[in-house]
C-alpha atoms as a PDB file:
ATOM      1  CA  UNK A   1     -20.112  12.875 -23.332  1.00  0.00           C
ATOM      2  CA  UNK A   2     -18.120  16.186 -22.141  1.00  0.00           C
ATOM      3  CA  UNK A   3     -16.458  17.383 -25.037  1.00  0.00           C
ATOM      4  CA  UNK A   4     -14.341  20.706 -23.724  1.00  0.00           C
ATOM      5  CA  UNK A   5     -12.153  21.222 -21.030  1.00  0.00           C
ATOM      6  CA  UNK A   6     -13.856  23.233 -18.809  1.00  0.00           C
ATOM      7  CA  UNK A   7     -16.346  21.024 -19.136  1.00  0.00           C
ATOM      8  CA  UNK A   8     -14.374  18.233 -17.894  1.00  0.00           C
ATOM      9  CA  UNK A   9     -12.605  20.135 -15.393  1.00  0.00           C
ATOM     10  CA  UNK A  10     -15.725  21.063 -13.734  1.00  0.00           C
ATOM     11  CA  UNK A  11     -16.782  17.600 -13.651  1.00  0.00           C
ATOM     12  CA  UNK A  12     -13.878  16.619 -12.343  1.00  0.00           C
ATOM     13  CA  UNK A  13     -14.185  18.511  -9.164  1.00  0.00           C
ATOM     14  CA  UNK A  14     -17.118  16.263  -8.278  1.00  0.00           C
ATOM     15  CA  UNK A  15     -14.362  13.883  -8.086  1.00  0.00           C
ATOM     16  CA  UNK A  16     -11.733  15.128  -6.558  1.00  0.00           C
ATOM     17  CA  UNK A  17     -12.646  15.356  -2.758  1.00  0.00           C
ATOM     18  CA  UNK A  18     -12.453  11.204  -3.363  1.00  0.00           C
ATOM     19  CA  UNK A  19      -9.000  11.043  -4.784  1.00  0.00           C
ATOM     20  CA  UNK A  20      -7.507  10.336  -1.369  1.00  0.00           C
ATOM     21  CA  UNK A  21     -10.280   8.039  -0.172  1.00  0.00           C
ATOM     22  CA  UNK A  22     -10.147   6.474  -3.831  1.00  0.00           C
ATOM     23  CA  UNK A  23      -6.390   5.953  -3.962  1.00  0.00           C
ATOM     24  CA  UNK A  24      -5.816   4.580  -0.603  1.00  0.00           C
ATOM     25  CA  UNK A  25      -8.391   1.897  -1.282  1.00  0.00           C
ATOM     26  CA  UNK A  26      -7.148   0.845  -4.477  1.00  0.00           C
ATOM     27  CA  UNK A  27      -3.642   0.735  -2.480  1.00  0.00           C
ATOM     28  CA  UNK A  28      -4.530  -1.824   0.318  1.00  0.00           C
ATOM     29  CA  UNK A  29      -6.570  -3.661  -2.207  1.00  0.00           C
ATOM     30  CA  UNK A  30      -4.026  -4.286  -4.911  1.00  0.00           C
ATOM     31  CA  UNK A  31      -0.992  -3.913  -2.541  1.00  0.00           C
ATOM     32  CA  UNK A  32       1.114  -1.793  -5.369  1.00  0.00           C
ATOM     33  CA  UNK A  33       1.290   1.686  -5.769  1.00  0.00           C
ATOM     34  CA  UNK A  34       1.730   1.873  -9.423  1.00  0.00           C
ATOM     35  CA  UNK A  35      -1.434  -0.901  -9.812  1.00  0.00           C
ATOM     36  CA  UNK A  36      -3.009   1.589  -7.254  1.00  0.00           C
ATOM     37  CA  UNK A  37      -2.713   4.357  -9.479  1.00  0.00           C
ATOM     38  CA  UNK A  38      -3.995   2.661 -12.634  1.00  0.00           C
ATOM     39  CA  UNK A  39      -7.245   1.337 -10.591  1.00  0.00           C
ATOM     40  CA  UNK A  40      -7.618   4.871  -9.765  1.00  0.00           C
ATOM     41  CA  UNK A  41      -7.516   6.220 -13.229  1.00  0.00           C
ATOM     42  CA  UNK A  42      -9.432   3.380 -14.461  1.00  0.00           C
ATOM     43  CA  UNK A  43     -12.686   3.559 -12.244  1.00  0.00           C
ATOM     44  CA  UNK A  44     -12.472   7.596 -13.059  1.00  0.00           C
ATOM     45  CA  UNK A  45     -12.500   7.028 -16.721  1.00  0.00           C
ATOM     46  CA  UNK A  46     -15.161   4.367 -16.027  1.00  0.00           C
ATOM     47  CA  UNK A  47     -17.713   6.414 -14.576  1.00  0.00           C
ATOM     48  CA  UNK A  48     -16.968   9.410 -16.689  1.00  0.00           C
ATOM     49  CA  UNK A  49     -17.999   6.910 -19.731  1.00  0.00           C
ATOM     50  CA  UNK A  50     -21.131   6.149 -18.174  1.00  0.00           C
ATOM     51  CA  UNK A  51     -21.650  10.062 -18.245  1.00  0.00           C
ATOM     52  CA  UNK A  52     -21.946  10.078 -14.796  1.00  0.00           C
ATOM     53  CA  UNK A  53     -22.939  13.953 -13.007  1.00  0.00           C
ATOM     54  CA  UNK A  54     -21.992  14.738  -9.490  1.00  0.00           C
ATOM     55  CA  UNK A  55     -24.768  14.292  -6.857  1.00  0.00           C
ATOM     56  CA  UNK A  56     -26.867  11.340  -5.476  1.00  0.00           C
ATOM     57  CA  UNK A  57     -25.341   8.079  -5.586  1.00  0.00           C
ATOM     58  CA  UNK A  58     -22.434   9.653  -7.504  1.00  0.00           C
ATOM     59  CA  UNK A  59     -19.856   8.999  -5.077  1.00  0.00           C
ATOM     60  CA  UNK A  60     -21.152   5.798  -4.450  1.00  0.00           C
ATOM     61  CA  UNK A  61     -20.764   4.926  -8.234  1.00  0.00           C
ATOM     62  CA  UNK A  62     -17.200   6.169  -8.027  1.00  0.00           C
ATOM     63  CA  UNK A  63     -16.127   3.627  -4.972  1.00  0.00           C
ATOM     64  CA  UNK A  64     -17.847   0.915  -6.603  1.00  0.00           C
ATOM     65  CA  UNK A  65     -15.885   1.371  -9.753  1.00  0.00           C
ATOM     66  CA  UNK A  66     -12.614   1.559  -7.982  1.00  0.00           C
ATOM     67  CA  UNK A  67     -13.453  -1.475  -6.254  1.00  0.00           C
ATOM     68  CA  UNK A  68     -14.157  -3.359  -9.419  1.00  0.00           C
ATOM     69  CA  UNK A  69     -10.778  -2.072 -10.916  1.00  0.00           C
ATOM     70  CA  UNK A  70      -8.406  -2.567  -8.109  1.00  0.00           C
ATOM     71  CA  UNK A  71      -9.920  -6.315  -7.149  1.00  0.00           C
ATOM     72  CA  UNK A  72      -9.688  -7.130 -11.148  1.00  0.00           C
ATOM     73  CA  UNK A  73      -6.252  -5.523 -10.971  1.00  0.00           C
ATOM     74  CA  UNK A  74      -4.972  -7.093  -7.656  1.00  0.00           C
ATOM     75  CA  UNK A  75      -5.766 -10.575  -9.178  1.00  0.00           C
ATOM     76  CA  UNK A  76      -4.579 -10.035 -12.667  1.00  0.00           C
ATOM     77  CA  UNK A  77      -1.029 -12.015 -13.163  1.00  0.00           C
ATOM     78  CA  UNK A  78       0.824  -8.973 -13.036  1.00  0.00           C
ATOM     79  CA  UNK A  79      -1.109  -8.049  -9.654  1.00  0.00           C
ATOM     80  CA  UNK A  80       0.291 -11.424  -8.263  1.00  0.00           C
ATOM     81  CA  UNK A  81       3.690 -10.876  -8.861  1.00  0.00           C
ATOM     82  CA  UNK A  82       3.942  -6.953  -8.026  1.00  0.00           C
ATOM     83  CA  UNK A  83       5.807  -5.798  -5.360  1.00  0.00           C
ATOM     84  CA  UNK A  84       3.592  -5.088  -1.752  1.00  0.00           C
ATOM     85  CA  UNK A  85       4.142  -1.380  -1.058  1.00  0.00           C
ATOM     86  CA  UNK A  86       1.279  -0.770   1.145  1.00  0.00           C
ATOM     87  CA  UNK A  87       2.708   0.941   4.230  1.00  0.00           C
ATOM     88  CA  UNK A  88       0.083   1.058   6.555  1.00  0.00           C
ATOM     89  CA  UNK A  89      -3.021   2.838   7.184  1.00  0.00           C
ATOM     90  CA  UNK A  90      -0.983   5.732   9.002  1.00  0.00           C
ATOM     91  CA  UNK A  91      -2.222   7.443  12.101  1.00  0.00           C
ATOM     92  CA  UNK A  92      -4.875   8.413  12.936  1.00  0.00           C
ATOM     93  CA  UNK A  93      -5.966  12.415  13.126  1.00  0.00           C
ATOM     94  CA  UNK A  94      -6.979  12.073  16.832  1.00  0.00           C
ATOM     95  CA  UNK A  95      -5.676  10.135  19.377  1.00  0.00           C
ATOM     96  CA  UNK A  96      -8.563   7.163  18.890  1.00  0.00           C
ATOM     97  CA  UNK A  97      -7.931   4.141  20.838  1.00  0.00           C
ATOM     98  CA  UNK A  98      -9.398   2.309  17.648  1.00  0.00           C
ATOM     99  CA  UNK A  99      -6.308   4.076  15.609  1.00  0.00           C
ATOM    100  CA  UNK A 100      -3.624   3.467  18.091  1.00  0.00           C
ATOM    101  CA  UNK A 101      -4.225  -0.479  18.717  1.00  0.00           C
ATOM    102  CA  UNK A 102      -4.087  -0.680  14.864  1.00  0.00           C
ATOM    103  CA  UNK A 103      -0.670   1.058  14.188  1.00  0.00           C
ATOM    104  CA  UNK A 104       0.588  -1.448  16.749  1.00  0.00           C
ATOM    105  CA  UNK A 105      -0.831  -4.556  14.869  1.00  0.00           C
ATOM    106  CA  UNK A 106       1.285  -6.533  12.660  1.00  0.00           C
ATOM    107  CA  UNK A 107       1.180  -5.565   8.373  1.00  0.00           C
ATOM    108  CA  UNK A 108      -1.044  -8.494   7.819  1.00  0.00           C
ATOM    109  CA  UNK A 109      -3.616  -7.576  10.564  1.00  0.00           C
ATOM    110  CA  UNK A 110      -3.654  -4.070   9.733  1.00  0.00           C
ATOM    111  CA  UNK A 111      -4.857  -4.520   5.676  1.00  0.00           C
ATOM    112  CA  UNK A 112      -7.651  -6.978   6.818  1.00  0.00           C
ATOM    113  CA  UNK A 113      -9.077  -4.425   9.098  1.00  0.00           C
ATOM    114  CA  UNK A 114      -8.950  -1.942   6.190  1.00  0.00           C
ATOM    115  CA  UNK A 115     -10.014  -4.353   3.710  1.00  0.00           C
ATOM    116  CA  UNK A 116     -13.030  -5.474   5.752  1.00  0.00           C
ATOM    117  CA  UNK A 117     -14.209  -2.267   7.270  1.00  0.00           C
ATOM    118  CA  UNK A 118     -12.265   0.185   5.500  1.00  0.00           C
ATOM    119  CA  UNK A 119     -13.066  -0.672   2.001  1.00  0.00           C
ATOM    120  CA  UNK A 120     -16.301  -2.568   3.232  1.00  0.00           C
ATOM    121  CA  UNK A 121     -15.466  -5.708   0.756  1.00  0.00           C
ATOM    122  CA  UNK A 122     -17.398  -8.726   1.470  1.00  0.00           C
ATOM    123  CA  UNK A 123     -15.093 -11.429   3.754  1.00  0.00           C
ATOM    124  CA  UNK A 124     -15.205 -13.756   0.248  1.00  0.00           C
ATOM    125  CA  UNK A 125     -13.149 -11.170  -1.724  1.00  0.00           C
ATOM    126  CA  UNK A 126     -10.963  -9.921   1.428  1.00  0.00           C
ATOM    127  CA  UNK A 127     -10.126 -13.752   1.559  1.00  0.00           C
ATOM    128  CA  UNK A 128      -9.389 -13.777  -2.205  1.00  0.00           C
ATOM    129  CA  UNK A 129      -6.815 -10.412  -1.584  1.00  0.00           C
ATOM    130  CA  UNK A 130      -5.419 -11.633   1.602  1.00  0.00           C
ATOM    131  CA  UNK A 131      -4.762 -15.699   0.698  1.00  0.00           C
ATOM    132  CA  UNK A 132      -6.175 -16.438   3.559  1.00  0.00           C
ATOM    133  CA  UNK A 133      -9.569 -18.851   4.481  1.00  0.00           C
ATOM    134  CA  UNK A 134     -12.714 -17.088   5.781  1.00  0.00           C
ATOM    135  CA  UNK A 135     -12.210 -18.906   9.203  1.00  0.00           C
ATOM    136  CA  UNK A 136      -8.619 -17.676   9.385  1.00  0.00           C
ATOM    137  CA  UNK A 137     -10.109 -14.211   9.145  1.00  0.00           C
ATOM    138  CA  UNK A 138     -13.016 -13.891  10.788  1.00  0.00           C
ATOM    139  CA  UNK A 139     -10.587 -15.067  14.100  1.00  0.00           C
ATOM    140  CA  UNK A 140      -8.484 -12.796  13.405  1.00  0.00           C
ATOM    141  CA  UNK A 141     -10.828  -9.630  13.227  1.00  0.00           C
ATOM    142  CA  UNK A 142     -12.657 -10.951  16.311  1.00  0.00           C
ATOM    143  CA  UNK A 143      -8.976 -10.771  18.023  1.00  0.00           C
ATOM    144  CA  UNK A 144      -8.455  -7.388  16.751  1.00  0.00           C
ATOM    145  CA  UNK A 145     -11.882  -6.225  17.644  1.00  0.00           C
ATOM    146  CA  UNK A 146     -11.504  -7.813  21.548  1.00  0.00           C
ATOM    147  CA  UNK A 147      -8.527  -5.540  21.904  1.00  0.00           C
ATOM    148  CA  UNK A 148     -10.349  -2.382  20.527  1.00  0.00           C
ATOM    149  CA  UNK A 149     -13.180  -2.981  23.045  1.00  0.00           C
ATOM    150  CA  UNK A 150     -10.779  -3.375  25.865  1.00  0.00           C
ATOM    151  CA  UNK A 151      -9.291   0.094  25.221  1.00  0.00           C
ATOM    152  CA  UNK A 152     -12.535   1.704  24.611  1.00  0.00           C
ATOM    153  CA  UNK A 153     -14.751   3.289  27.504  1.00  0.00           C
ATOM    154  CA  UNK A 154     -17.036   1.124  28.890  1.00  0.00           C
ATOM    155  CA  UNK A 155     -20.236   3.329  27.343  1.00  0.00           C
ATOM    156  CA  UNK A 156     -18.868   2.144  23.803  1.00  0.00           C
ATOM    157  CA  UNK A 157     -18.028  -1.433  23.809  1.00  0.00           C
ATOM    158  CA  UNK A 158     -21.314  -2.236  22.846  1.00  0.00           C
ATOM    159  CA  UNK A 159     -20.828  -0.408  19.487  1.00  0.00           C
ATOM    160  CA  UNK A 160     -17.143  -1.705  19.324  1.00  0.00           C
ATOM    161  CA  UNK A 161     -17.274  -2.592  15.311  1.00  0.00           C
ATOM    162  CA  UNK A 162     -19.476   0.336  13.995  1.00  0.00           C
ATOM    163  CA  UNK A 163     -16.395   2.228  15.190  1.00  0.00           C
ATOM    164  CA  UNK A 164     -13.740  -0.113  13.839  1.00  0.00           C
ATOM    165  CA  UNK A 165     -15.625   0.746  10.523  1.00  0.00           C
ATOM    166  CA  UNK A 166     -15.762   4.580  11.148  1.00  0.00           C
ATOM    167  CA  UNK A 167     -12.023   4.855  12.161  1.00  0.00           C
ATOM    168  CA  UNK A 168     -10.937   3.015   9.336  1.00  0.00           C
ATOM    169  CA  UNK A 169     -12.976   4.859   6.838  1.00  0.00           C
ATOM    170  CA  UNK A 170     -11.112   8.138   8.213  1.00  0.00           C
ATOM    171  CA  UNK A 171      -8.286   6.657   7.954  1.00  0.00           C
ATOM    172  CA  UNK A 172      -8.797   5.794   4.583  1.00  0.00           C
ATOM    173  CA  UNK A 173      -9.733   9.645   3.372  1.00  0.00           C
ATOM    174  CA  UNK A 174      -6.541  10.882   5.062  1.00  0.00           C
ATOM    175  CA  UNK A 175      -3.728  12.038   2.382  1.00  0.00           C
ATOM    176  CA  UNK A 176      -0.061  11.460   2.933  1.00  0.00           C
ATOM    177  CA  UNK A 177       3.036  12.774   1.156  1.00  0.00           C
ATOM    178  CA  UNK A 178       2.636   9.458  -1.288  1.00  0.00           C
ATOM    179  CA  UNK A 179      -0.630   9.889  -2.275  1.00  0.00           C
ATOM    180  CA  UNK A 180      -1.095  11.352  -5.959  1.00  0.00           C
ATOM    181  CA  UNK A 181      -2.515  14.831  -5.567  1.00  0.00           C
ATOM    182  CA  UNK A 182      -5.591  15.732  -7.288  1.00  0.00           C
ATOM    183  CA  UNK A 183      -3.687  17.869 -10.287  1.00  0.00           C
ATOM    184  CA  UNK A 184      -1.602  15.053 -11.061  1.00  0.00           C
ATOM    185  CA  UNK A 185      -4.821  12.480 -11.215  1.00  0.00           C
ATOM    186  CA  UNK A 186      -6.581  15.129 -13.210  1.00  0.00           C
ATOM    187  CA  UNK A 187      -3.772  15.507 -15.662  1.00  0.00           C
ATOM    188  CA  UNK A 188      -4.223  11.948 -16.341  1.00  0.00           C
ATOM    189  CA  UNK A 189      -7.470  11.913 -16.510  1.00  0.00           C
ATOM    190  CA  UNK A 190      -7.695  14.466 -19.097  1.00  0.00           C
ATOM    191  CA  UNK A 191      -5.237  12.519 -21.426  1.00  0.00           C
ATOM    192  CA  UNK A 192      -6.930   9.236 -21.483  1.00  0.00           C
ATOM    193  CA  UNK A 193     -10.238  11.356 -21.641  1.00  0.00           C
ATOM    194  CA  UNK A 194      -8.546  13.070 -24.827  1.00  0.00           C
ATOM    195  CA  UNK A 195      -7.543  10.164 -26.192  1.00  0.00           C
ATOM    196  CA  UNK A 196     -10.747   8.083 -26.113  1.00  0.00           C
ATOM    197  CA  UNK A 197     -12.699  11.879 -27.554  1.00  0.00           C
ATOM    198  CA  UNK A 198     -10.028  11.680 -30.712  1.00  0.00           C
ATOM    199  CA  UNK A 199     -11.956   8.419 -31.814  1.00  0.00           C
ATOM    200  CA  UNK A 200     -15.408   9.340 -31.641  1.00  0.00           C
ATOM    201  CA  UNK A 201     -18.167   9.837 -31.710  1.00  0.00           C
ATOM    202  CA  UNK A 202     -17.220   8.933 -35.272  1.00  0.00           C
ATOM    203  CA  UNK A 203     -16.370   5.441 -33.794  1.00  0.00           C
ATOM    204  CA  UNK A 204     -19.054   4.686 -31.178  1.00  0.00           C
ATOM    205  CA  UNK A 205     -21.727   6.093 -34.112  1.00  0.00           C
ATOM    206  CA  UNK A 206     -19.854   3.321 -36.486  1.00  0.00           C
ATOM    207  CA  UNK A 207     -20.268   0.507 -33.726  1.00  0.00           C
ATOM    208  CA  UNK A 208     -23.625   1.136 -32.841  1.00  0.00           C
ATOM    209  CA  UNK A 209     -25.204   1.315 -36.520  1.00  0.00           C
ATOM    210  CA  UNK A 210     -23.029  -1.936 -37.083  1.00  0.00           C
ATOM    211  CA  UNK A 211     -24.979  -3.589 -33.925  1.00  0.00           C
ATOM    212  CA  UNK A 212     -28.137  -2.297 -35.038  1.00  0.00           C
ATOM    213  CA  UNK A 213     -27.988  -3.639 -38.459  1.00  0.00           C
ATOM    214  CA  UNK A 214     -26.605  -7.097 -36.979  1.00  0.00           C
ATOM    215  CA  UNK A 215     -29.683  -7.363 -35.103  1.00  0.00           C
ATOM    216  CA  UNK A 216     -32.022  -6.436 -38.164  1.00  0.00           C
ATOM    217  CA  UNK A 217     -30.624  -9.168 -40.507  1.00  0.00           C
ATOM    218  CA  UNK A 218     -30.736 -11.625 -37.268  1.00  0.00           C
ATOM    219  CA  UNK A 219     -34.692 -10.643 -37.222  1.00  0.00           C
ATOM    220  CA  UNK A 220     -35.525 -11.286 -40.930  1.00  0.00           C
ATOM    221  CA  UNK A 221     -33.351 -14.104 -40.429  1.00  0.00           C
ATOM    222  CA  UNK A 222     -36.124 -15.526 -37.825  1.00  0.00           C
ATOM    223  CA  UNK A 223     -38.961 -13.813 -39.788  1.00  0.00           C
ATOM    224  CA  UNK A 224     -37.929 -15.785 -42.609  1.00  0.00           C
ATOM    225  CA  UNK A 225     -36.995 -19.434 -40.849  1.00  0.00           C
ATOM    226  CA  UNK A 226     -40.860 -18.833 -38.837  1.00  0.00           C
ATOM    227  CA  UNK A 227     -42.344 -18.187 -42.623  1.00  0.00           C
ATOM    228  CA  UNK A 228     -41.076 -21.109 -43.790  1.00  0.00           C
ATOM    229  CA  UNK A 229     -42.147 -22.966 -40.806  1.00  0.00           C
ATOM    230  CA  UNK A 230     -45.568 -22.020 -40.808  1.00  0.00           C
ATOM    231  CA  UNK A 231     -45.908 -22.917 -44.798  1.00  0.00           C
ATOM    232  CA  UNK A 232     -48.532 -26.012 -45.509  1.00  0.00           C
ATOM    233  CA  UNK A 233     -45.985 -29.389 -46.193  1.00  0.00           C
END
């Protein structure tokens, strides 16, 4: 566990070329800013408690939490009654033909696409964000995808998804004037941090020898009930 502030300013920076990607998914996921932002600072706090360094399969670690936190968050009560807020995946950096059919799709069409190739969720849990049935949106992604192809070049049709998936991961690591900027998310980070550090490791210490010595009266408990057992009648 990081204990100082330097220490968990420095391993915050491991984190913070994500925040964008990281916010923006939690955002067409849960629909809500404000549940956004609290999947965000959730799946930080998560992988921070797992002592989690920067390196391999660190960044990976931090989209899976956020995925965990903004689908548990998107389908919690208060997730089904928040306000939608999403505005759109914004355009793209270049002038992508992939980009450009999808700022002229409708609302609906446009968090699918980011959904399914954006955020790479499974077409089960899109369905489960989106209301709608798997057959509804599988025919509409193969709509969307027959227009991409016919404004691609004819050398790339072939590989007409694979870029639907790369455009829409750019678009998701793109920052905008709404999303949260990295001092802000770190300031937030550093409270709940704080605040979870002002009860331990005196706590965690206390939890752990009260497991431990659950689990040694449950084994003489069996010890006992086998020696019995095993005794001549």
């Amino acid at each position: 566990m990081l204990h100082t502030s330097e220490e968990l300013r420095a391993w915050f920076r491991n984190v913070q070329p994500l925040c964008a990607e990281l916010f923006n998914a939690a955002h067409v996921m849960c629909g809500n800013y404000d549940l956004a932002e609290f999947a965000l600072r959730s799946a930080i706090l998560d992988v921070w408690l797992q002592q989690a360094a920067g390196g391999m399969g660190f960044r990976e670690r931090l989209r899976g939490a956020l995925r965990r936190e903004a689908f548990a968050a998107a389908l919690s009560d208060e997730g089904r009654t928040a306000e939608f807020t999403w505005p759109g995946p914004g355009p793209g950096r270049d002038d992508s033909p992939i980009a450009t059919q999808l700022g002229q799709e409708a609302i609906r069409t446009q968090r699918l696409v980011m959904l399914r190739h954006g955020c790479a969720l499974p077409l089960r849990q899109v369905c489960r964000l989106t209301g709608m049935t798997q057959r509804q949106a599988r025919t509409e992604l193969s709509r969307f995808e027959a227009r991409c192809r016919r404004r691609l070049p004819a050398q790339d049709r072939a590989r007409t998804e694979a870029l639907i998936a790369r455009q829409a991961k750019q678009l998701l690591s793109q920052s905008s004037p709404d999303t949260p900027q990295p001092g802000q998310v770190y300031r937030a980070f550093e409270a709940e941090a704080g605040t979870i550090r002002s009860r331990g490791p005196g706590m965690w210490r206390f939890a752990g020898n009260l497991l431990l010595a659950l689990l040694a009266l449950m084994c003489a408990g069996a010890f006992w009930l086998f020696a019995v057992l095993v005794q001549p009648g």
